[in-house]
PDB file of N, CA and C in Angstrom:
ATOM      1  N   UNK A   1       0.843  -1.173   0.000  1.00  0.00           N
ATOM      2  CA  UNK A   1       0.000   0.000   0.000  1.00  0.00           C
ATOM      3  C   UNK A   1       0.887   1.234   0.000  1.00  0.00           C
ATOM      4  N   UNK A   2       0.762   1.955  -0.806  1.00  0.00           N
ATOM      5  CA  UNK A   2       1.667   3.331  -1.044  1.00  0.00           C
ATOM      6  C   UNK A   2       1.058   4.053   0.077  1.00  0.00           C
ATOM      7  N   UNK A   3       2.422   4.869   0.512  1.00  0.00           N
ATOM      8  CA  UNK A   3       2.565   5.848   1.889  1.00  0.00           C
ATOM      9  C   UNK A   3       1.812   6.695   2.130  1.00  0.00           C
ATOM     10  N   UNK A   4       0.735   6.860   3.030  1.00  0.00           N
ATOM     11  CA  UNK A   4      -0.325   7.800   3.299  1.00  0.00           C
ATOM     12  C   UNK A   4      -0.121   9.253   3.635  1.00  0.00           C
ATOM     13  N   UNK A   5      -0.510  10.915   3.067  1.00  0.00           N
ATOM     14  CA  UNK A   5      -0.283  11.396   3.481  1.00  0.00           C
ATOM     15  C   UNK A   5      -1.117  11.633   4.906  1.00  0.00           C
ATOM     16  N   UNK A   6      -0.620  12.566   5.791  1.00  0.00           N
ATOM     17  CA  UNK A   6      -1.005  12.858   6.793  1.00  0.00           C
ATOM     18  C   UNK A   6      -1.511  14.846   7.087  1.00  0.00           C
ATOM     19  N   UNK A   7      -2.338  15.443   7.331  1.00  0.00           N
ATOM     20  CA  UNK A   7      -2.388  16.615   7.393  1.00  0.00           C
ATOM     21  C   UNK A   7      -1.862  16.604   8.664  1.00  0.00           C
ATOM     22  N   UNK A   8      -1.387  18.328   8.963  1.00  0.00           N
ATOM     23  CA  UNK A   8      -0.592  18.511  10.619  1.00  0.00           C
ATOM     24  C   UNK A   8      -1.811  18.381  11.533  1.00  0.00           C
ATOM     25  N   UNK A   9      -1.975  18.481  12.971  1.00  0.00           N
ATOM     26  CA  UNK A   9      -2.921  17.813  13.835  1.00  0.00           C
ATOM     27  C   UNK A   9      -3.596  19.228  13.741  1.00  0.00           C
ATOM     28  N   UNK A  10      -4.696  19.230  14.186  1.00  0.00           N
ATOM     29  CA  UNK A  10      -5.612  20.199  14.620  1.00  0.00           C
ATOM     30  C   UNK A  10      -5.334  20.391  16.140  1.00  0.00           C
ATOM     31  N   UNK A  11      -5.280  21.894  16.757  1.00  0.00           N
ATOM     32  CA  UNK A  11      -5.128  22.229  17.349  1.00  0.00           C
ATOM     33  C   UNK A  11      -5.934  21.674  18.994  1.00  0.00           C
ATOM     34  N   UNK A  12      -7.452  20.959  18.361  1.00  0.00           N
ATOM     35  CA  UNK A  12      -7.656  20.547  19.657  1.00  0.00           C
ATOM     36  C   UNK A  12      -7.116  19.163  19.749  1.00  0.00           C
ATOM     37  N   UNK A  13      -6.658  18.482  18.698  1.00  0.00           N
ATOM     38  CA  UNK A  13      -6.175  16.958  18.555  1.00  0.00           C
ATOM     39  C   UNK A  13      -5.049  16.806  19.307  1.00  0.00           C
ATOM     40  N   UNK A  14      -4.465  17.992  19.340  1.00  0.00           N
ATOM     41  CA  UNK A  14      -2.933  18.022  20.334  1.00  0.00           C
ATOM     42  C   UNK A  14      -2.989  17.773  21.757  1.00  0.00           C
ATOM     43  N   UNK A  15      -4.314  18.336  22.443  1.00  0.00           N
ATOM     44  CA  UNK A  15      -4.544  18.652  23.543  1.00  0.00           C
ATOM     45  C   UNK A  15      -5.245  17.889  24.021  1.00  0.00           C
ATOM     46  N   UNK A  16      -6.008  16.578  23.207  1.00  0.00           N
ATOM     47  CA  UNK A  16      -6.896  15.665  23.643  1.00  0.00           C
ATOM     48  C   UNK A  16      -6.188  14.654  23.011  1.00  0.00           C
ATOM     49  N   UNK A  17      -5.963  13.479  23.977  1.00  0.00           N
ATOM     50  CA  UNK A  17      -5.460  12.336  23.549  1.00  0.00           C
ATOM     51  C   UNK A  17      -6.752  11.682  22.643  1.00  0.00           C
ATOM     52  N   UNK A  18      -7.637  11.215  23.420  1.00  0.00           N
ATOM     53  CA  UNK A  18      -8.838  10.370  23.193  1.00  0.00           C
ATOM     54  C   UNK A  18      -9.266  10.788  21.747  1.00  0.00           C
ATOM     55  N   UNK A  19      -9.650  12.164  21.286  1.00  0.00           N
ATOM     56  CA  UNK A  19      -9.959  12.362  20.232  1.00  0.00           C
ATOM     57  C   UNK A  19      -8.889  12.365  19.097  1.00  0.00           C
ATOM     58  N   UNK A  20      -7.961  12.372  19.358  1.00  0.00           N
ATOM     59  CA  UNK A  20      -6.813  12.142  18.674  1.00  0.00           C
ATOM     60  C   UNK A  20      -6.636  10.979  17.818  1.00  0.00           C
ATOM     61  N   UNK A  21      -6.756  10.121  18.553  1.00  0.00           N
ATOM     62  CA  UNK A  21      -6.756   8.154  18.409  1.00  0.00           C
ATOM     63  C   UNK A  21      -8.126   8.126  18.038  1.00  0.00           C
ATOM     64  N   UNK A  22      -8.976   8.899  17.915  1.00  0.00           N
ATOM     65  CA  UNK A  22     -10.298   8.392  16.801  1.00  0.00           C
ATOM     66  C   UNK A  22      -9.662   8.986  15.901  1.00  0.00           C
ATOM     67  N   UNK A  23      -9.734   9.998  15.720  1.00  0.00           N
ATOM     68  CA  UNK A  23      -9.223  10.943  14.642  1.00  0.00           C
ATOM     69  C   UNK A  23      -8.073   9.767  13.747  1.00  0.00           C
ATOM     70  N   UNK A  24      -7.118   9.557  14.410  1.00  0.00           N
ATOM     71  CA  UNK A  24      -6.236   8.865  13.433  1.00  0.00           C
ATOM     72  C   UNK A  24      -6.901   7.393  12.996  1.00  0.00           C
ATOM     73  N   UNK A  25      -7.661   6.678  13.352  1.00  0.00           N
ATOM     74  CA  UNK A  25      -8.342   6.135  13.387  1.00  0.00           C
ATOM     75  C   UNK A  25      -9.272   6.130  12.180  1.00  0.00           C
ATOM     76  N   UNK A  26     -10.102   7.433  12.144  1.00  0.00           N
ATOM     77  CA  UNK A  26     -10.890   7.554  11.174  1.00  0.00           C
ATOM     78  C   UNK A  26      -9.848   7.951   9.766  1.00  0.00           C
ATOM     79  N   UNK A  27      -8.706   8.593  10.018  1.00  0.00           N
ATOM     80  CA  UNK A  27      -7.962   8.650   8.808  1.00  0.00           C
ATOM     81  C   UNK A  27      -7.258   7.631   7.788  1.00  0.00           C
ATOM     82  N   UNK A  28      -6.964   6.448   8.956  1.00  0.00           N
ATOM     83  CA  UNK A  28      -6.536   5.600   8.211  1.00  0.00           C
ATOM     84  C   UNK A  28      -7.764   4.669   7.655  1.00  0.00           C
ATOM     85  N   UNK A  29      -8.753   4.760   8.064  1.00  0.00           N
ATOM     86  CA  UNK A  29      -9.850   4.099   7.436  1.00  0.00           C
ATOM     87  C   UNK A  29     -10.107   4.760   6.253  1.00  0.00           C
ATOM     88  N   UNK A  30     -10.147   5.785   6.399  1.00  0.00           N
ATOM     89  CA  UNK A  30     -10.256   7.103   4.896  1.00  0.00           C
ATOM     90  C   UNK A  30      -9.702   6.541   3.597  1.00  0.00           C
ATOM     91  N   UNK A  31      -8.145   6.608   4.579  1.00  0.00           N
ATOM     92  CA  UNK A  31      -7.131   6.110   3.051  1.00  0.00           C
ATOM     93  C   UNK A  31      -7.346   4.613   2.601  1.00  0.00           C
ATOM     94  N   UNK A  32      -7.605   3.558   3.644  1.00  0.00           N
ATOM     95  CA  UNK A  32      -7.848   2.215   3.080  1.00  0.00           C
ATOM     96  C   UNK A  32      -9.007   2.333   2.144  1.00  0.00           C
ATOM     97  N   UNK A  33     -10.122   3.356   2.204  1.00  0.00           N
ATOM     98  CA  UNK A  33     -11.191   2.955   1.376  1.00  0.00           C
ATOM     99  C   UNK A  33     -10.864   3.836   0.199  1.00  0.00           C
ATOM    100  N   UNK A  34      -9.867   4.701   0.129  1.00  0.00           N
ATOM    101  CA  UNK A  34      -9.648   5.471  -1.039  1.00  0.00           C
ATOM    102  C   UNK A  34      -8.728   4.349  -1.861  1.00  0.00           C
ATOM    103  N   UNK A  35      -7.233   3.221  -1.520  1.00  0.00           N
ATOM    104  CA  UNK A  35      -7.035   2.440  -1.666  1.00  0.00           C
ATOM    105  C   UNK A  35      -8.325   1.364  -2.708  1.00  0.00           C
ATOM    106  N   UNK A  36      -8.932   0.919  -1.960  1.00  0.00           N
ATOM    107  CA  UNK A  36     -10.010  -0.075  -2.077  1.00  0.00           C
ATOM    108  C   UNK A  36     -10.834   0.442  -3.398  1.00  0.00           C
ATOM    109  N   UNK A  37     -11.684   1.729  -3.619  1.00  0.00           N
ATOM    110  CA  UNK A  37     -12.257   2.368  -4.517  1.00  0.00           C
ATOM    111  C   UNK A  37     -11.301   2.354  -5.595  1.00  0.00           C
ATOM    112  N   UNK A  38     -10.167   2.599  -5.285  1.00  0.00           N
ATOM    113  CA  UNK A  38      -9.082   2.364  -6.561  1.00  0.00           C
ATOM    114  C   UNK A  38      -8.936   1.217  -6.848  1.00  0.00           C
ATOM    115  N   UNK A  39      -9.205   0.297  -6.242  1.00  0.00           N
ATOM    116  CA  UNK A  39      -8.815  -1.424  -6.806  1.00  0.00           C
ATOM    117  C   UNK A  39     -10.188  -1.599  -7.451  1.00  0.00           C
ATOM    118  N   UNK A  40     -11.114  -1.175  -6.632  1.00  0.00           N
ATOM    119  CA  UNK A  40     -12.583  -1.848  -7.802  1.00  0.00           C
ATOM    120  C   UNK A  40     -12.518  -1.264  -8.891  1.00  0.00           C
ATOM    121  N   UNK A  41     -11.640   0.137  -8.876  1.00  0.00           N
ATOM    122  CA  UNK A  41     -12.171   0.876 -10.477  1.00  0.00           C
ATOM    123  C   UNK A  41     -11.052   0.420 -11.326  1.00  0.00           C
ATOM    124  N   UNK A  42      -9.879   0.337 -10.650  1.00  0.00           N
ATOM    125  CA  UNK A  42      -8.909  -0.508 -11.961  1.00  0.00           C
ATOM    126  C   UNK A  42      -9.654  -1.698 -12.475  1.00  0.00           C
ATOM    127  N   UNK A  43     -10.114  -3.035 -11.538  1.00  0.00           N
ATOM    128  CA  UNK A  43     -10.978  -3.914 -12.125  1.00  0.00           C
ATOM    129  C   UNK A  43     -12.130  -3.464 -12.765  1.00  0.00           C
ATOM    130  N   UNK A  44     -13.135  -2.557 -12.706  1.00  0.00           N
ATOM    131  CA  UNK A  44     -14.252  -2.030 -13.049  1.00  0.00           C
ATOM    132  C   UNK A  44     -14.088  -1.892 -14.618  1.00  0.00           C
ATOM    133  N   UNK A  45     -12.349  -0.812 -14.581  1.00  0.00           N
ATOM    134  CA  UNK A  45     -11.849  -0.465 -15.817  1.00  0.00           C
ATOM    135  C   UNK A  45     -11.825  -1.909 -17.215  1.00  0.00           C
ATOM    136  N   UNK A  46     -11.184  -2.665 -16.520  1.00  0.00           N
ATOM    137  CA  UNK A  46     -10.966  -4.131 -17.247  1.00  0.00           C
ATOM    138  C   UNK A  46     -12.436  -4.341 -17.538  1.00  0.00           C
ATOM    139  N   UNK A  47     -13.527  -4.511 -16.671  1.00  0.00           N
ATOM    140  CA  UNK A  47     -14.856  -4.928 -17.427  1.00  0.00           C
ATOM    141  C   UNK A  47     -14.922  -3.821 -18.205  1.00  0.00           C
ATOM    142  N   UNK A  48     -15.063  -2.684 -18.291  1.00  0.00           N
ATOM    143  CA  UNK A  48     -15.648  -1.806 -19.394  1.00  0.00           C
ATOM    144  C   UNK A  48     -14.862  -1.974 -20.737  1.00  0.00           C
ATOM    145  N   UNK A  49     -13.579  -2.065 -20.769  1.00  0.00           N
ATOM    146  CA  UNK A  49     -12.870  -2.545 -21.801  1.00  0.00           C
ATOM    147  C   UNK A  49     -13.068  -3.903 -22.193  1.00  0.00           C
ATOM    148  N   UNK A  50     -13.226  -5.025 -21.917  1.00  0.00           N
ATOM    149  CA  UNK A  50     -13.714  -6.017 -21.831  1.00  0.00           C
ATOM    150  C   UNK A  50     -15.454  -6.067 -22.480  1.00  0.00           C
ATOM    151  N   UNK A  51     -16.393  -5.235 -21.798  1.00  0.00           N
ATOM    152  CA  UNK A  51     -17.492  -5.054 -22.710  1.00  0.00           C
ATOM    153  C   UNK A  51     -17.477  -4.298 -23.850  1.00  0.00           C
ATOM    154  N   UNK A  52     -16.782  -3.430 -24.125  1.00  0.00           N
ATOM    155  CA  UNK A  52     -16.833  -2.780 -25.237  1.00  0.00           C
ATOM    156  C   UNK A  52     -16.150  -3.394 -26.329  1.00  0.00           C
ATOM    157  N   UNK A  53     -15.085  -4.488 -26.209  1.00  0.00           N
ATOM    158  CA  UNK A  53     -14.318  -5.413 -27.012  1.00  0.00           C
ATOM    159  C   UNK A  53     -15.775  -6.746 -27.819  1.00  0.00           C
ATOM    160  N   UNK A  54     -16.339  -6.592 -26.889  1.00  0.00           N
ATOM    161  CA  UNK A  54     -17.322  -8.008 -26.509  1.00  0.00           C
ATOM    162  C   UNK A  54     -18.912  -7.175 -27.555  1.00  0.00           C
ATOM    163  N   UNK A  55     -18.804  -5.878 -27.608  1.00  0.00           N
ATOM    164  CA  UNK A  55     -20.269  -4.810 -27.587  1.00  0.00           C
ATOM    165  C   UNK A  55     -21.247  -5.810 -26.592  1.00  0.00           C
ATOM    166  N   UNK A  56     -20.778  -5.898 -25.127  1.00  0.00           N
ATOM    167  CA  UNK A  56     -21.909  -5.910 -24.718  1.00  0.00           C
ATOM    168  C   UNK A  56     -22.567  -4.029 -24.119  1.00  0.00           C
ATOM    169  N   UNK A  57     -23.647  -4.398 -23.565  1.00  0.00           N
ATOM    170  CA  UNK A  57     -24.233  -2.885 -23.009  1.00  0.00           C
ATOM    171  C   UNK A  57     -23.134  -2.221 -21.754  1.00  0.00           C
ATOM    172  N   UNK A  58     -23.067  -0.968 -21.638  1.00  0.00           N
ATOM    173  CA  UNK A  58     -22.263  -0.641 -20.406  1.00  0.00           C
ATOM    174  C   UNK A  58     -22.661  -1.084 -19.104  1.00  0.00           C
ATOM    175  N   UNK A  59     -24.205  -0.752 -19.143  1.00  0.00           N
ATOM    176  CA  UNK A  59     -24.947  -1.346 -17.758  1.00  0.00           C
ATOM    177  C   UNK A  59     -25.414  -2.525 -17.886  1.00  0.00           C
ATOM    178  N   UNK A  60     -25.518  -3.299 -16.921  1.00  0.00           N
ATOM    179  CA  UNK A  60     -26.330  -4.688 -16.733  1.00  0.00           C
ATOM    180  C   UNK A  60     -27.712  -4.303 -15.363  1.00  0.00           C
ATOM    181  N   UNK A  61     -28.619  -3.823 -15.582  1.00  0.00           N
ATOM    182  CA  UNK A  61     -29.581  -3.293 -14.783  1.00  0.00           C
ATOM    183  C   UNK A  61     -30.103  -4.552 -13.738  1.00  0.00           C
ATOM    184  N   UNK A  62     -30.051  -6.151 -14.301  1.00  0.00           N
ATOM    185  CA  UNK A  62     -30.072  -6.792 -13.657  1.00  0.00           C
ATOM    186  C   UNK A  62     -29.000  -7.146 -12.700  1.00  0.00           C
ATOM    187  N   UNK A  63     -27.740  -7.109 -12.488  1.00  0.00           N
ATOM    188  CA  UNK A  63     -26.377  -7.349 -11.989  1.00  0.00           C
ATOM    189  C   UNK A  63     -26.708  -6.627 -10.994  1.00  0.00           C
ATOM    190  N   UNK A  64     -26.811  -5.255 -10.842  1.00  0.00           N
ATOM    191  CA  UNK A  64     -27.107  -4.108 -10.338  1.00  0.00           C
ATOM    192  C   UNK A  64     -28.062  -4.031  -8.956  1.00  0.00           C
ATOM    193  N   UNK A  65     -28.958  -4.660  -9.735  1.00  0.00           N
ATOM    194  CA  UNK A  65     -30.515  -4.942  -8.934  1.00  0.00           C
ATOM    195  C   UNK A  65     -29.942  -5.742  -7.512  1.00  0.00           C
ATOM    196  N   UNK A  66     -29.459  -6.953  -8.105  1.00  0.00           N
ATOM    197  CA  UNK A  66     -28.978  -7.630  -7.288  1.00  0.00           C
ATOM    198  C   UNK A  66     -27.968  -7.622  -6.491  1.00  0.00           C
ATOM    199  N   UNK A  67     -26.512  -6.509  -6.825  1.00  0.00           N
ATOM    200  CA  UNK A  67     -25.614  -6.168  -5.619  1.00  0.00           C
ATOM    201  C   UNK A  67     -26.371  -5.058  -4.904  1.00  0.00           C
ATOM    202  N   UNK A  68     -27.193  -4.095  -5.161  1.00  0.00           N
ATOM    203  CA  UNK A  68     -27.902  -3.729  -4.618  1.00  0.00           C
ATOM    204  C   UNK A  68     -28.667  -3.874  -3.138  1.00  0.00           C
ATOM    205  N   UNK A  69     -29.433  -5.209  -3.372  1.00  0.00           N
ATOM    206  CA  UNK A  69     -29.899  -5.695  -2.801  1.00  0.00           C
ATOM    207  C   UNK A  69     -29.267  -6.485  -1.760  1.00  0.00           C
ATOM    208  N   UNK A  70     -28.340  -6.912  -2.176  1.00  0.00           N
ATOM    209  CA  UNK A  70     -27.151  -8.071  -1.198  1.00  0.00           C
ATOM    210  C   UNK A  70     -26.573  -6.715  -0.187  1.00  0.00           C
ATOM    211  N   UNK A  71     -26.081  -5.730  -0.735  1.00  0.00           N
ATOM    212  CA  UNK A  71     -25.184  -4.589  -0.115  1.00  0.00           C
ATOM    213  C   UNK A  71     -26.366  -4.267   0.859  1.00  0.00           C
ATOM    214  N   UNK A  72     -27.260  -4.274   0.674  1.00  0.00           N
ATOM    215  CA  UNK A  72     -28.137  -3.587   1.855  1.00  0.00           C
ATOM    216  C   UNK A  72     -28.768  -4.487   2.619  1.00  0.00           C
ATOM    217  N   UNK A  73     -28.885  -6.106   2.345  1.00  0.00           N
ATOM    218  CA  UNK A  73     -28.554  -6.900   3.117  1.00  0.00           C
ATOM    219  C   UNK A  73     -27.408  -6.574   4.450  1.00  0.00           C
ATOM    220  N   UNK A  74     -26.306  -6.705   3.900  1.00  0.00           N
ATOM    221  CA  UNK A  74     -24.738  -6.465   4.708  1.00  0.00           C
ATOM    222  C   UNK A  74     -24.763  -5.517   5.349  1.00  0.00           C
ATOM    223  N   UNK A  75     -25.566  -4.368   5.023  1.00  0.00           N
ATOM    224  CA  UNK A  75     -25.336  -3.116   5.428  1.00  0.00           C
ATOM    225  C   UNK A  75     -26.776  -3.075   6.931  1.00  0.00           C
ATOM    226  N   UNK A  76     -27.187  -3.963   6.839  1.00  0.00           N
ATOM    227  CA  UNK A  76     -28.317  -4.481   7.908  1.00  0.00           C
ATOM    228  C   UNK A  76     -27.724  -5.141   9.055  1.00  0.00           C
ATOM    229  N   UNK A  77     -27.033  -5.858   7.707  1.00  0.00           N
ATOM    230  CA  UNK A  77     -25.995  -7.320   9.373  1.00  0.00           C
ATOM    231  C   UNK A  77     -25.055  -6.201  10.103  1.00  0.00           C
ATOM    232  N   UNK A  78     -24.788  -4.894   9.432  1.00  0.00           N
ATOM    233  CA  UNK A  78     -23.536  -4.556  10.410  1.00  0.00           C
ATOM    234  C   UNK A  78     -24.348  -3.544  11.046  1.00  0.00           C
ATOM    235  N   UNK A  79     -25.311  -3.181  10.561  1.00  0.00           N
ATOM    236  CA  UNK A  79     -26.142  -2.380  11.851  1.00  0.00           C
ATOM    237  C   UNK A  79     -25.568  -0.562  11.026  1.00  0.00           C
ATOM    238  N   UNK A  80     -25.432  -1.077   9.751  1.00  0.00           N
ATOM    239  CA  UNK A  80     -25.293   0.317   8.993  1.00  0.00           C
ATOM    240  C   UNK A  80     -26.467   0.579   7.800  1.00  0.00           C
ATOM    241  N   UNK A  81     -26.991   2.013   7.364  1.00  0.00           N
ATOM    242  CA  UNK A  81     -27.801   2.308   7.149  1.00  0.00           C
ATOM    243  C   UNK A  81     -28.210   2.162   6.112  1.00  0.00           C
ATOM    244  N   UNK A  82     -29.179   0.884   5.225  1.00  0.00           N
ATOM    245  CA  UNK A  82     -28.966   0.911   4.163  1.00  0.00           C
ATOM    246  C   UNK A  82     -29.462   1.948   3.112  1.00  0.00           C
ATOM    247  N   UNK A  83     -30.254   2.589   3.399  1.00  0.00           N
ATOM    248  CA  UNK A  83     -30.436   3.768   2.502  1.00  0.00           C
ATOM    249  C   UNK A  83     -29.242   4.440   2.154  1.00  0.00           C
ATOM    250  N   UNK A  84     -28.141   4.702   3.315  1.00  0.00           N
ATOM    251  CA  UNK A  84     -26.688   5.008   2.695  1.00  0.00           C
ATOM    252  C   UNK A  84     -26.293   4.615   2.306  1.00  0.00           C
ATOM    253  N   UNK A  85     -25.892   3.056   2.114  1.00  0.00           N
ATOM    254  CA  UNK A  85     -25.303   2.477   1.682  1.00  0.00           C
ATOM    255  C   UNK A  85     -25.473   2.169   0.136  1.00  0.00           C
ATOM    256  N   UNK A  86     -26.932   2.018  -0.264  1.00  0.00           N
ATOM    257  CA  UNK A  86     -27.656   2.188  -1.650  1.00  0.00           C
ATOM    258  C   UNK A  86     -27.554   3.288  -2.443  1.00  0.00           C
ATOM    259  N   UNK A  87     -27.449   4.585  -1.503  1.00  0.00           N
ATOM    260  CA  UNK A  87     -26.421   5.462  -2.023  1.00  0.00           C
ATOM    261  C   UNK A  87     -25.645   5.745  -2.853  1.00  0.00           C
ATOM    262  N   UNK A  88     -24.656   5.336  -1.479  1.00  0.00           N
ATOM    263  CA  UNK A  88     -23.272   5.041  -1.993  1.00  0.00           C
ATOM    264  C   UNK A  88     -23.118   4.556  -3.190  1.00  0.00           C
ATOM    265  N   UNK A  89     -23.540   2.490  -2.999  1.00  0.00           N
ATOM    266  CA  UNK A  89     -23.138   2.089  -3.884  1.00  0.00           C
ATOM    267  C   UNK A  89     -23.968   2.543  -5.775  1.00  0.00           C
ATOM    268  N   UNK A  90     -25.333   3.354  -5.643  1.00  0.00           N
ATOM    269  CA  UNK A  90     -25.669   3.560  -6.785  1.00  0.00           C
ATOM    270  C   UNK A  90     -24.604   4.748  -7.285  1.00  0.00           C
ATOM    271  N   UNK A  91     -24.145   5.678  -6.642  1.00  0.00           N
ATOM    272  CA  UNK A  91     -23.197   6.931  -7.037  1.00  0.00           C
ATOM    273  C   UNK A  91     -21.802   5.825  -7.920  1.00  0.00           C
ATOM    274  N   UNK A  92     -20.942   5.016  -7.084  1.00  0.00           N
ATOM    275  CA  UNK A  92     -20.203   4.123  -7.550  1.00  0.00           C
ATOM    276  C   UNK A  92     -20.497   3.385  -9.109  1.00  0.00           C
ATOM    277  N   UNK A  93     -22.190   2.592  -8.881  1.00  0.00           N
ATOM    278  CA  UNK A  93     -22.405   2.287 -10.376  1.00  0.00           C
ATOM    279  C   UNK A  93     -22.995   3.422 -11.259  1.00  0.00           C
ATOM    280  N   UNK A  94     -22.997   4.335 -11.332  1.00  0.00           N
ATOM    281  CA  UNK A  94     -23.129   5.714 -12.070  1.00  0.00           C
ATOM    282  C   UNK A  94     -22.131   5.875 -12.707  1.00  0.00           C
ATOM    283  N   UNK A  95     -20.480   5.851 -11.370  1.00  0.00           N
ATOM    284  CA  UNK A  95     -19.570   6.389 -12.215  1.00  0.00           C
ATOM    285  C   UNK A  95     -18.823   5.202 -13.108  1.00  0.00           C
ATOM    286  N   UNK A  96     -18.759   3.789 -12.704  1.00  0.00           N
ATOM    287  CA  UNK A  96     -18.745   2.936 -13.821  1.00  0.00           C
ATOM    288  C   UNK A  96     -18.962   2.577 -14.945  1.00  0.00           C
ATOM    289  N   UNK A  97     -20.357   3.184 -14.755  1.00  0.00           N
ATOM    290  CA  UNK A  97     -21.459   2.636 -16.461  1.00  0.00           C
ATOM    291  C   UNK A  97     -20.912   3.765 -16.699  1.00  0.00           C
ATOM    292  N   UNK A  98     -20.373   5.137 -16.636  1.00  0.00           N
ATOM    293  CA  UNK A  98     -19.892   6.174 -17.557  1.00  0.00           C
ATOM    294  C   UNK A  98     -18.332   5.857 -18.101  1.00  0.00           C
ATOM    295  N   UNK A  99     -17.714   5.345 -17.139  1.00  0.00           N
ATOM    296  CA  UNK A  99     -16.183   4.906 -17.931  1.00  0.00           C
ATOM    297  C   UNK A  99     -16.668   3.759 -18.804  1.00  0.00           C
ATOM    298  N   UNK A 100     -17.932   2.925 -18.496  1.00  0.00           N
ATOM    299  CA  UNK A 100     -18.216   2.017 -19.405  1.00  0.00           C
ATOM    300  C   UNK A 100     -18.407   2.484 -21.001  1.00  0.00           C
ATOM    301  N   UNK A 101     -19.047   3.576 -20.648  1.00  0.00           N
ATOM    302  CA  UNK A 101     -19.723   4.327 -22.136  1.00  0.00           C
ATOM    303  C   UNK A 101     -18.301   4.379 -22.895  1.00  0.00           C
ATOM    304  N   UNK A 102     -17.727   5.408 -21.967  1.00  0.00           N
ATOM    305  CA  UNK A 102     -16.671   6.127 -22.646  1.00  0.00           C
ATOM    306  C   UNK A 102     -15.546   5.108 -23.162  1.00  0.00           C
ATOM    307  N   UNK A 103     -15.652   3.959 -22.474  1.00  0.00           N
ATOM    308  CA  UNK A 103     -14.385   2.505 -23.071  1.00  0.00           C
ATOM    309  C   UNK A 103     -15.547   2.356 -24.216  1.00  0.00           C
ATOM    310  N   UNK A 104     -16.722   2.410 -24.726  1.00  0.00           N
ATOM    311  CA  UNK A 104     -17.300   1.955 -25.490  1.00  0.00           C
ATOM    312  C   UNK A 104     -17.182   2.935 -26.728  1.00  0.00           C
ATOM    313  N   UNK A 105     -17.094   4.334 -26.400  1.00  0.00           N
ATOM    314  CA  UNK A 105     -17.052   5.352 -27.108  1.00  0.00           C
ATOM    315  C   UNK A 105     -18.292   6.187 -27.019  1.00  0.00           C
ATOM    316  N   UNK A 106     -18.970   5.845 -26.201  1.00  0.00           N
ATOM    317  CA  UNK A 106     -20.213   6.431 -25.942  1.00  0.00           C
ATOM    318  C   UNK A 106     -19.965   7.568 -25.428  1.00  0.00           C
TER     319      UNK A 106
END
């Protein structure tokens, strides 16, 4: 995993341990999922090139339906919100099916 930057501490982060250690906490979770978003879209990348070699469609509305549905499953078991999470993950397949277009020439 390439070297994370770090911003300098915030002035109350200095002075409070406790919030400090969330704080770093929540940062390195930051960068693992910025990490992670980059690994699905390099693979993401390979399917869109891959469908456009193939002319299949950019979107699969059924595929969709169904991680959809599983993600907000998961997002139940962990006691996180799935309306966010459906969100999330529809913003994610938005920006896919558009690198899809664009590997297609669309």
């Amino acid at each position: 995993m390439p070297q994370e930057t770090q911003s300098p501490p915030a002035p109350a982060t200095l002075s409070d341990p406790v919030l400090a250690a969330y704080r770093k906490s929540i940062d390195n979770i930051d960068a693992a999922l910025i990490h992670i978003l980059a690994e699905r879209f390099r693979i993401t990348q390979a399917v869109g090139e891959y469908k456009a070699k193939a002319a299949l469609p950019p979107a699969d509305p059924e595929r969709e339906a169904r991680q959809i549905a599983r993600l907000r499953k998961l997002s139940e078991e962990a006691n996180l919100d799935p309306e966010f999470s459906e969100k999330f993950l529809r913003f994610i397949i938005d920006e896919v099916i558009r690198h899809h277009e664009r590997a297609r020439g669309g």
